[in-house]
Protein backbone atom coordinates (compact mmCIF):
# COMPACT_ATOMS: atom_id res chain seq x y z
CA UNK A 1 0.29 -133.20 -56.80
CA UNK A 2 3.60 -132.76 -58.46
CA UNK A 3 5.85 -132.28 -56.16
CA UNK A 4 4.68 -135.78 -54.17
CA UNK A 5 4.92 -137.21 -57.35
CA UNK A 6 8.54 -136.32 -57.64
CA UNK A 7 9.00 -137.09 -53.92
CA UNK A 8 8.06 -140.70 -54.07
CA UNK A 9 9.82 -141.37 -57.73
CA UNK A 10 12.97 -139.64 -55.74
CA UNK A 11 12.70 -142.72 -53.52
CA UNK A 12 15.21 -145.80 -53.94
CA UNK A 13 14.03 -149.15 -52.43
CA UNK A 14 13.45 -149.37 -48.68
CA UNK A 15 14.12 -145.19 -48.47
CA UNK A 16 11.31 -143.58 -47.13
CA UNK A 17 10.35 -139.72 -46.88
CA UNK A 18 7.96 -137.89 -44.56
CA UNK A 19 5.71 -135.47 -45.56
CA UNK A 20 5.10 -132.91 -42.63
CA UNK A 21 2.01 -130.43 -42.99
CA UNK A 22 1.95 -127.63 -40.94
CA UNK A 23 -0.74 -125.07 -39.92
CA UNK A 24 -0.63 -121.73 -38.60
CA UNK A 25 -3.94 -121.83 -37.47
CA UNK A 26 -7.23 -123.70 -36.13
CA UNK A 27 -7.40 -126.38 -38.61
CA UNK A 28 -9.78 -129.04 -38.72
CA UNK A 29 -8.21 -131.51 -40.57
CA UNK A 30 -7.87 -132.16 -44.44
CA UNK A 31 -11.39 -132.36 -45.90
CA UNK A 32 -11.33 -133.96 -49.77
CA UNK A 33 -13.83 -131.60 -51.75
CA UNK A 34 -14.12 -133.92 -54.67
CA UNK A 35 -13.85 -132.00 -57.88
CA UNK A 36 -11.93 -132.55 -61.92
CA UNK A 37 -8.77 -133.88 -60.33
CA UNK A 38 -9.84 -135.56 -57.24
CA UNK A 39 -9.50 -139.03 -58.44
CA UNK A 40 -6.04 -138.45 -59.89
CA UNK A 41 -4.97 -136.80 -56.77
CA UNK A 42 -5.86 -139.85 -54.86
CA UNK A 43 -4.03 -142.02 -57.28
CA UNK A 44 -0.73 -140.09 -56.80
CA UNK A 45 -0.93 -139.80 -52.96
CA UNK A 46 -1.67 -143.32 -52.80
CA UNK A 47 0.94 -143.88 -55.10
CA UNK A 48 3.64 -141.45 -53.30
CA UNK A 49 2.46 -143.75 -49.88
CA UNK A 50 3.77 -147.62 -51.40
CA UNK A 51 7.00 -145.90 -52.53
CA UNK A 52 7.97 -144.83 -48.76
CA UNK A 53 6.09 -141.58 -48.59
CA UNK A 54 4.95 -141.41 -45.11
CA UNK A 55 1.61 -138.73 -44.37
């Protein structure tokens, strides 16, 4: 949560940034357990995403 935080304040006006995830093995796809921090989480992805921050 920090760090995409700092990557999307790091962001001027029409910069952008891509954040690449990548797995070493069999992975579903992200699954959103929600639990204490969940909602704040959301807030700073969603956040990170209308600075430039591209998922």
């Amino acid at each position: 949560m920090k760090h995409i935080g700092e990557l999307g304040r790091s962001l001027e006006a029409h910069e952008r940034a891509v954040l690449l995830v990548c797995f070493l093995y069999d992975n579903p796809g992200f699954q959103v357990h929600p639990g204490s921090h969940h909602e704040e989480v959301q807030a700073q992805v969603a956040h990170a995403v209308q600075r430039g921050v591209e998922i």
